[in-house]
C-alpha atoms as a PDB file:
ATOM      1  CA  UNK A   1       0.000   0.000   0.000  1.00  0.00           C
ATOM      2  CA  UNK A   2       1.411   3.709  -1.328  1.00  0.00           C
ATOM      3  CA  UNK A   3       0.454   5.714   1.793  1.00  0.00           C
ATOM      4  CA  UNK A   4       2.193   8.791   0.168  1.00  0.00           C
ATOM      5  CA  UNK A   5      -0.630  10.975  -0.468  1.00  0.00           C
ATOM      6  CA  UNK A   6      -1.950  10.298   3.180  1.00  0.00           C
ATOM      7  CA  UNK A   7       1.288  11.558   4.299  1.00  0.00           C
ATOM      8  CA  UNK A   8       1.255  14.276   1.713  1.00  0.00           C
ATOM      9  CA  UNK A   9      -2.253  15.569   3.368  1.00  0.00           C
ATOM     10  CA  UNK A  10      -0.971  14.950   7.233  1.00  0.00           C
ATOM     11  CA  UNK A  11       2.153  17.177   6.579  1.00  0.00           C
ATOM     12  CA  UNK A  12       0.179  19.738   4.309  1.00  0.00           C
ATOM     13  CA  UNK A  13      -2.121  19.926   7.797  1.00  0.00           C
ATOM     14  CA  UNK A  14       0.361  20.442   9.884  1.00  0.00           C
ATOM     15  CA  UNK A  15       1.814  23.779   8.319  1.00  0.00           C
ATOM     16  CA  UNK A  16      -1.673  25.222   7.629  1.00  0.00           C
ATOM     17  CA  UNK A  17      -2.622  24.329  11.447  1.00  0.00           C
ATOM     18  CA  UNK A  18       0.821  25.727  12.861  1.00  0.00           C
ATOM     19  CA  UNK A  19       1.697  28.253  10.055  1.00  0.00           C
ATOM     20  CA  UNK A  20       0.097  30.856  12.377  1.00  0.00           C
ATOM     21  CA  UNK A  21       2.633  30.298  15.221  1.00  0.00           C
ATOM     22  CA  UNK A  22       5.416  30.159  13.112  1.00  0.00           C
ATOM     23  CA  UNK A  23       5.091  33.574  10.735  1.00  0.00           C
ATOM     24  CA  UNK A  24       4.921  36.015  13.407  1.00  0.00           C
ATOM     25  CA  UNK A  25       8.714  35.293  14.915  1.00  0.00           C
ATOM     26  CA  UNK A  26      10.525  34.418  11.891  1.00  0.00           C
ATOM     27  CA  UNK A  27      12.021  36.928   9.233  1.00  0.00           C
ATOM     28  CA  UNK A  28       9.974  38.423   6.547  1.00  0.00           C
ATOM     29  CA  UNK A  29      12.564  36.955   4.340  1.00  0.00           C
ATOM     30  CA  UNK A  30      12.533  33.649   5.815  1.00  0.00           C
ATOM     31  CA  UNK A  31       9.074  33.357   5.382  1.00  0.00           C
ATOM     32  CA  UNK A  32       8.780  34.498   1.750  1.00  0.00           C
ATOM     33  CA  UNK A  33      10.038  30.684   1.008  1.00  0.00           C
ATOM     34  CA  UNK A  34       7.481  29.267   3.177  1.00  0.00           C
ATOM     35  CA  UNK A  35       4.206  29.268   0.828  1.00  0.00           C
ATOM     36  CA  UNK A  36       6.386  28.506  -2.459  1.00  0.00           C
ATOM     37  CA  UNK A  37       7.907  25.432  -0.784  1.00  0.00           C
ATOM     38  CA  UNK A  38       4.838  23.864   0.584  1.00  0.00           C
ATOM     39  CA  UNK A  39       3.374  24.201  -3.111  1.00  0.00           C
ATOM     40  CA  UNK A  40       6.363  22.259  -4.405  1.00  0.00           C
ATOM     41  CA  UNK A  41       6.138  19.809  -1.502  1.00  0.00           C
ATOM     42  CA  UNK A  42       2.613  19.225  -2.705  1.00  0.00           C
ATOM     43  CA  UNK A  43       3.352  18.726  -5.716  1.00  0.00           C
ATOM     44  CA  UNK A  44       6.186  16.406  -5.131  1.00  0.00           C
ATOM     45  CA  UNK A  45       5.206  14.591  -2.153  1.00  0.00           C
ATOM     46  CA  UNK A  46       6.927  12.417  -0.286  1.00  0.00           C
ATOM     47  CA  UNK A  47      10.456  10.375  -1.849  1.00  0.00           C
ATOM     48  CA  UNK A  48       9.911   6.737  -2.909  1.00  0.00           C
ATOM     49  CA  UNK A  49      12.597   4.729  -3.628  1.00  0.00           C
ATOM     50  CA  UNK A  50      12.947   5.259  -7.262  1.00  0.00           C
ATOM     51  CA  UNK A  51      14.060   8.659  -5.960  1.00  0.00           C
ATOM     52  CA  UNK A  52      17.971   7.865  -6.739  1.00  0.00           C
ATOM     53  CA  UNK A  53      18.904   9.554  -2.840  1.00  0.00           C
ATOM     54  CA  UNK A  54      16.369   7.446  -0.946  1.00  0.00           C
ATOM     55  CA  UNK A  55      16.892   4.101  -3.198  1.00  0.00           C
ATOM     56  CA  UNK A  56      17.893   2.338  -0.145  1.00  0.00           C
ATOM     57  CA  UNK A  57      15.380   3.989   1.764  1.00  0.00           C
ATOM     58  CA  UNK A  58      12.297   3.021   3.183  1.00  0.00           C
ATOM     59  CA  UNK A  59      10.606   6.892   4.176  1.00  0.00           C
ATOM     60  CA  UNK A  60       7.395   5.227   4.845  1.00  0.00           C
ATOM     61  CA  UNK A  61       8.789   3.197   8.004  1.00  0.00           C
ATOM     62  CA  UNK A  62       9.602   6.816   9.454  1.00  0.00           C
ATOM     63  CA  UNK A  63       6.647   8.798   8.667  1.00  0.00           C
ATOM     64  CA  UNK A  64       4.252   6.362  10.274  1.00  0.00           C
ATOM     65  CA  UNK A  65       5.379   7.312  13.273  1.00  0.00           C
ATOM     66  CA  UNK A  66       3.214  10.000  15.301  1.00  0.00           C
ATOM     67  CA  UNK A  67       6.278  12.088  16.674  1.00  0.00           C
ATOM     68  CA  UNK A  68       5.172  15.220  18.491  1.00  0.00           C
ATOM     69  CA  UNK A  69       5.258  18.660  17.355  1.00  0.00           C
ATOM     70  CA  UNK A  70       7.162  20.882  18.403  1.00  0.00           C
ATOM     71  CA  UNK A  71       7.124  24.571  16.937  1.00  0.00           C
ATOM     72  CA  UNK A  72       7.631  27.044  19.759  1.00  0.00           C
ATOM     73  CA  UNK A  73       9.849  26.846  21.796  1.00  0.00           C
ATOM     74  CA  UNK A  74       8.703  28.243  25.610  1.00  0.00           C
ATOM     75  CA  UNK A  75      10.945  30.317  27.941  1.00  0.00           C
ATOM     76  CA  UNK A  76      10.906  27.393  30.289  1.00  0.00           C
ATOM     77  CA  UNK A  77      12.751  24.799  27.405  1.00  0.00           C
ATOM     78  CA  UNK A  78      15.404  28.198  27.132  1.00  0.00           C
ATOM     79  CA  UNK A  79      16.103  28.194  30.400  1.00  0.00           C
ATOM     80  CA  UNK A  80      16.973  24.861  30.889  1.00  0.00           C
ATOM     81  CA  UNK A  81      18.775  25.253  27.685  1.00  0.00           C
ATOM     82  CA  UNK A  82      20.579  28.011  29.235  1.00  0.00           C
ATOM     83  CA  UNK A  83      21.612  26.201  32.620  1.00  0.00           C
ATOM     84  CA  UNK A  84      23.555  23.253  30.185  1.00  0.00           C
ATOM     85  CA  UNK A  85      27.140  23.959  30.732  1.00  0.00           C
ATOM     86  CA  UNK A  86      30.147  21.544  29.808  1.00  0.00           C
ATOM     87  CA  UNK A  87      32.524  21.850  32.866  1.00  0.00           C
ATOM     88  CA  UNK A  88      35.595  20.164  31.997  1.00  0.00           C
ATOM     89  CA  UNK A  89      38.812  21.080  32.994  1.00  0.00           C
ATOM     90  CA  UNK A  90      41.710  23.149  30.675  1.00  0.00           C
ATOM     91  CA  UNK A  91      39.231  22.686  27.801  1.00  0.00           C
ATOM     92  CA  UNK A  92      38.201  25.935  25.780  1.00  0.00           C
ATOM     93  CA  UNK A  93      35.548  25.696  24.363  1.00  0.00           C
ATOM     94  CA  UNK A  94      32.198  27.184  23.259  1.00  0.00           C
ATOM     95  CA  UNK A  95      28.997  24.549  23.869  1.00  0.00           C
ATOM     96  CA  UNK A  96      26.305  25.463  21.171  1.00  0.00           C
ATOM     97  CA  UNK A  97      22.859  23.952  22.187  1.00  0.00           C
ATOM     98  CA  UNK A  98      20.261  23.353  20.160  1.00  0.00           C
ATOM     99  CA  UNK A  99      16.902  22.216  21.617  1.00  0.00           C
ATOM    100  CA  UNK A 100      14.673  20.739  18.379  1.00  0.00           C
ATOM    101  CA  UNK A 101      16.169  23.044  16.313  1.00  0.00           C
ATOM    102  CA  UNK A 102      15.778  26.149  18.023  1.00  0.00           C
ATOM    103  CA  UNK A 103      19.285  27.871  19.273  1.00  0.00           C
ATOM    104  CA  UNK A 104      17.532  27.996  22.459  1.00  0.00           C
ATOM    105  CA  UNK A 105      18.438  31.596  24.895  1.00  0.00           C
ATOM    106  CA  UNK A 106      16.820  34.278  25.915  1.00  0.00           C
ATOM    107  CA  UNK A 107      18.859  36.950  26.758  1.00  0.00           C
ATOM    108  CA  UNK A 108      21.732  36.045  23.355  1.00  0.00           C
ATOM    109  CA  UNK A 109      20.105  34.988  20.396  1.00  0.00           C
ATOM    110  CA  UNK A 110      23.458  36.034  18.439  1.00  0.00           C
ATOM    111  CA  UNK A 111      26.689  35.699  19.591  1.00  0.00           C
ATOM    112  CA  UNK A 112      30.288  36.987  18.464  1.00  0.00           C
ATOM    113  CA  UNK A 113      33.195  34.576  19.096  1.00  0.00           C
ATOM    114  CA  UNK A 114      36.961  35.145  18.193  1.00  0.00           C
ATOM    115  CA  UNK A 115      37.694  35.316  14.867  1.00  0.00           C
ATOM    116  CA  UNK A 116      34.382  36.731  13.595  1.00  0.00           C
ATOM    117  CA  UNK A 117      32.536  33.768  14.394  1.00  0.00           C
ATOM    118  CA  UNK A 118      28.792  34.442  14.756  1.00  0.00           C
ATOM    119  CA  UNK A 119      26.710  31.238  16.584  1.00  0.00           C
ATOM    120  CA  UNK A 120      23.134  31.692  16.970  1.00  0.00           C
ATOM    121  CA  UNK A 121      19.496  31.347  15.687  1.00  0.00           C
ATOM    122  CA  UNK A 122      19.234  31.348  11.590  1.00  0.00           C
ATOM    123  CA  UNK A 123      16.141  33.903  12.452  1.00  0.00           C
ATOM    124  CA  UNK A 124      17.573  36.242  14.308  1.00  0.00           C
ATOM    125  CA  UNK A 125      21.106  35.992  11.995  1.00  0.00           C
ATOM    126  CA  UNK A 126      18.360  36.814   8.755  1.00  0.00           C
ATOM    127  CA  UNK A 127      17.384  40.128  10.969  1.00  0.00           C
ATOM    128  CA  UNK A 128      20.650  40.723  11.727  1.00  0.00           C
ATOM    129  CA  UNK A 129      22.604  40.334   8.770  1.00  0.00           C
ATOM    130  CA  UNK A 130      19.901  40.091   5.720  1.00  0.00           C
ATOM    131  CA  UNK A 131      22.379  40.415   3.362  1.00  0.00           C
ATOM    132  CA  UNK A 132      24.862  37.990   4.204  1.00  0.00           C
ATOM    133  CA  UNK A 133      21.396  35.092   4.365  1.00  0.00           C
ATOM    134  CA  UNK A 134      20.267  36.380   1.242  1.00  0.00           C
ATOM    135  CA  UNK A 135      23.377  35.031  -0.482  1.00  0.00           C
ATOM    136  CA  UNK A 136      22.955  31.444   0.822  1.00  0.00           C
ATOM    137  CA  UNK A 137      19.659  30.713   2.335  1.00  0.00           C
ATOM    138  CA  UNK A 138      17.480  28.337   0.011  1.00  0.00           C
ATOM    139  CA  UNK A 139      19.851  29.442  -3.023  1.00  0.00           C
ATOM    140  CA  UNK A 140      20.994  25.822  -3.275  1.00  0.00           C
ATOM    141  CA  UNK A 141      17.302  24.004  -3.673  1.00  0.00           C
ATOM    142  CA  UNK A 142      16.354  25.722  -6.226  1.00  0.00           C
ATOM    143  CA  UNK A 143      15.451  22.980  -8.804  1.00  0.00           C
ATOM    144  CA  UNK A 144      15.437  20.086  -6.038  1.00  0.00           C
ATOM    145  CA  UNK A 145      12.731  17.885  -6.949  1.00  0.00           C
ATOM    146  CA  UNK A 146      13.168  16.167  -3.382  1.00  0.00           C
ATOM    147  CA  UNK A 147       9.857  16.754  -1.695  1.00  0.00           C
ATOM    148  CA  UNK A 148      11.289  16.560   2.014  1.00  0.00           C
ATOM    149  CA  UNK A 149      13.805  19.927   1.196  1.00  0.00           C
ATOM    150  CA  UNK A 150      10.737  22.043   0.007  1.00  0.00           C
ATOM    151  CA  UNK A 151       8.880  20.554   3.032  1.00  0.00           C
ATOM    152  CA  UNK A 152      11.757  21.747   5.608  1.00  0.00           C
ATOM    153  CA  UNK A 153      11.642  25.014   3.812  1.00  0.00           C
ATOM    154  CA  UNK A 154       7.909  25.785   4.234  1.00  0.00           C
ATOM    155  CA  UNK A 155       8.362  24.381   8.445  1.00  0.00           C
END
């Protein structure tokens, strides 16, 4: 049984039922891939296996599975984010957490390390620095006919 376009409609549901908590925190230019990408995830669905990437793949085993949601993040999950620390001794380093995607803190959502290094959240980076997003940010899937990119896109 091809459960593809049942998974097709239960992922299409999902971003019109959460789209509304997720356009009013992200960047006007994030979000101007959103609509576009859930059109071409609609229209290409879901990988099979005569998709050359997922040939060895079985996609359906994982999308069966009723994972949980999990769109915004709440000042609660930061905090405990924020109280993560990696104590060990004569080692310097810089711990980057990321909680389900999120680059979860509330008081640095950007942050400048030596050597220009900026770690943070891709949102607040795309209100930050618009210009230096624009040149990368969904430049490279243009033309993917992979169905799960466009889908990450519109999410």
């Amino acid at each position: 049984m091809n459960s593809q376009p049942d998974t097709r409609n239960k992922y299409f549901n999902l971003y019109k039922e959460n789209i509304g908590k997720i356009l009013p925190d992200s960047s006007p230019f994030i979000n101007s891939f959103r609509e576009p990408a859930i059109e071409k995830f609609l229209e290409l669905g879901i990988p099979t296996r005569k998709h050359e990437a997922y040939r060895y793949t079985e996609l359906n085993t994982f999308f069966s599975l009723d994972f949980k949601n999990y769109f915004i993040p709440g000042e609660k999950d930061f905090i405990k984010a924020e109280e993560f620390r990696c104590d060990v001794a004569d080692l310097d380093t810089h711990g980057l957490v990321l909680l389900n995607g999120f680059y979860p803190t509330i008081s640095d959502k950007l942050r400048r390390l030596p050597g220009g290094i900026w770690i943070g959240s891709l949102n607040e980076a795309a209100k930050e620095f618009p210009d230096k997003i624009k040149d990368h940010y969904n430049r490279y899937t243009n033309g993917n006919n992979d169905g799960l990119v466009h889908l990450n896109t519109a999410l």
